[in-house]
Protein backbone atom coordinates (compact mmCIF):
# COMPACT_ATOMS: atom_id res chain seq x y z
CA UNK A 1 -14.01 -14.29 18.60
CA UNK A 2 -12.23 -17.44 19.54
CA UNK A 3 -9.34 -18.85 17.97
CA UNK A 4 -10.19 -20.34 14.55
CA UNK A 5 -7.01 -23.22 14.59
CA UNK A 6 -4.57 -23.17 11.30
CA UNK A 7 -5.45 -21.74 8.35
CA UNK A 8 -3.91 -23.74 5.48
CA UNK A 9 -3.85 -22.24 1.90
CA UNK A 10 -2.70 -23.82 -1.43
CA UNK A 11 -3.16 -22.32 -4.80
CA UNK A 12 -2.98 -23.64 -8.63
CA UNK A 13 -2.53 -21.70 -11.02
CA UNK A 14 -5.77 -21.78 -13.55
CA UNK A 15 -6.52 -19.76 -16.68
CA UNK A 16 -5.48 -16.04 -15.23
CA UNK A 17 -5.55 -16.90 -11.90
CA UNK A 18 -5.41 -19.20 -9.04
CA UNK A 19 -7.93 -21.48 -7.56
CA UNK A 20 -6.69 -21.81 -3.53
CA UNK A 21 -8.29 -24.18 -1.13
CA UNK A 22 -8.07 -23.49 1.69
CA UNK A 23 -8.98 -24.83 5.27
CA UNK A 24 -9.39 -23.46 8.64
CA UNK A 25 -9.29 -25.45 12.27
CA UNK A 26 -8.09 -28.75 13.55
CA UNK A 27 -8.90 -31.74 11.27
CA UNK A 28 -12.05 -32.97 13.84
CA UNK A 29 -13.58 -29.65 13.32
CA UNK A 30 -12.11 -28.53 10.21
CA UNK A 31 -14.12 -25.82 7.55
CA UNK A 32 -12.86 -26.17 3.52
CA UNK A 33 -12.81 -23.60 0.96
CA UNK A 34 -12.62 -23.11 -2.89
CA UNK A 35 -11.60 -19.18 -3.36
CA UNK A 36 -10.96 -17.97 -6.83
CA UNK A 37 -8.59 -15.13 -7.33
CA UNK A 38 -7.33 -13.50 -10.98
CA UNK A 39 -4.23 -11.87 -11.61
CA UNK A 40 -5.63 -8.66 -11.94
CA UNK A 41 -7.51 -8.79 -8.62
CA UNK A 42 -4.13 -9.74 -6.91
CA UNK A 43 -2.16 -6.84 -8.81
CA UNK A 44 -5.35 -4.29 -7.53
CA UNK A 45 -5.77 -5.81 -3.49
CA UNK A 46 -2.04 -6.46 -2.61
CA UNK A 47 0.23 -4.35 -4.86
CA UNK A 48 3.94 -5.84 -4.97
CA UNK A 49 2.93 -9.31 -3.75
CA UNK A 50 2.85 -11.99 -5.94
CA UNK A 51 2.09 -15.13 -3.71
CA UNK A 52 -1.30 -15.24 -3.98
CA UNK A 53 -1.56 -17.60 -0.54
CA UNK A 54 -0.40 -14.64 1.05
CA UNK A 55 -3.21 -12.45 0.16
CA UNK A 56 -5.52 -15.33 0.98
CA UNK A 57 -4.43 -16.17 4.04
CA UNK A 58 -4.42 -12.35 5.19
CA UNK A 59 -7.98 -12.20 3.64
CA UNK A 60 -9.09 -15.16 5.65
CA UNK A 61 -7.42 -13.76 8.74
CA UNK A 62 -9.70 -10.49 8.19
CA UNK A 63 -12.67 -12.42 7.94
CA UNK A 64 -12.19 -14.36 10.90
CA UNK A 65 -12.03 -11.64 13.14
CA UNK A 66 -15.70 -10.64 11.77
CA UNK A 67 -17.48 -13.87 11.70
CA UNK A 68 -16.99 -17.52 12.86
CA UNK A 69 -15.34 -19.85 10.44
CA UNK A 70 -18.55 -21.95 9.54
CA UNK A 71 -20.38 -19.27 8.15
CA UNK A 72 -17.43 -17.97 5.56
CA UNK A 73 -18.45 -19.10 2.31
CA UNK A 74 -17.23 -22.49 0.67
CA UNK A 75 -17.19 -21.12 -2.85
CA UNK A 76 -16.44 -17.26 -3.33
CA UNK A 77 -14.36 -15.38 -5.54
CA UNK A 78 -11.84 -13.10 -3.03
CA UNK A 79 -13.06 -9.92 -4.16
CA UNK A 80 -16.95 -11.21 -2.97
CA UNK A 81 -15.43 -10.62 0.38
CA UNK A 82 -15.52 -6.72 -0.15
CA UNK A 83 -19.63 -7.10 -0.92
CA UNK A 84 -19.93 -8.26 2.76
CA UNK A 85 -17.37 -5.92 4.37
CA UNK A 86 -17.36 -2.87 2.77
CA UNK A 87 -13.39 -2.16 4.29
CA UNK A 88 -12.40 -5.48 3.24
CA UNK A 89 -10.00 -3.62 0.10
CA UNK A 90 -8.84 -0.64 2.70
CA UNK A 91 -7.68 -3.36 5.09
CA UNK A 92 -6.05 -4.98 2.69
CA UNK A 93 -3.76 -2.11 1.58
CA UNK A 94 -3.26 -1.34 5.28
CA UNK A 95 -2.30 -4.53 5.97
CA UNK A 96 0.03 -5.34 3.27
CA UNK A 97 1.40 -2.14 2.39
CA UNK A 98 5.04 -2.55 1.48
């Protein structure tokens, strides 16, 4: 797949979680998204992190390597991502094992 540009990620906390928007590409061509995430979901997908922009970003980084930016949802709660991609929590752990 061809490069995607920058991924930006910024996250407020909300209730028990985060809301992060995030954006991919170059500001002429540039994709926005609203992912929710709850403290629980972070504690379960990236044990031992507590940034949740880093889990983010790595999850956006996985889905970009399986589909072009444009068709990645613009409203999702993270764990959605594991309905699509069924290794989506296994690549997680692999990827952000301690």
């Amino acid at each position: 797949m061809s490069d995607p540009g920058p991924i930006s990620v910024e996250c407020e906390a909300q209730g028990t979680g985060w809301v992060c928007h995030v954006t991919v590409g170059e500001e002429s061509a540039q994709t926005s998204h609203r992912v929710t995430l709850s403290q629980s979901d972070l504690r379960r997908l990236a044990p031992g992190i507590d940034d949740p922009e880093v889990l983010v970003h790595v999850s956006f980084l996985f889905l970009l390597e399986r589909e072009p930016r444009s068709s990645i949802l613009t409203r999702f709660a993270l764990p959605q991502i594991g309905y699509y991609f069924p290794d989506y929590e296994a690549a997680m752990a692999a990827r952000l094992r301690p």
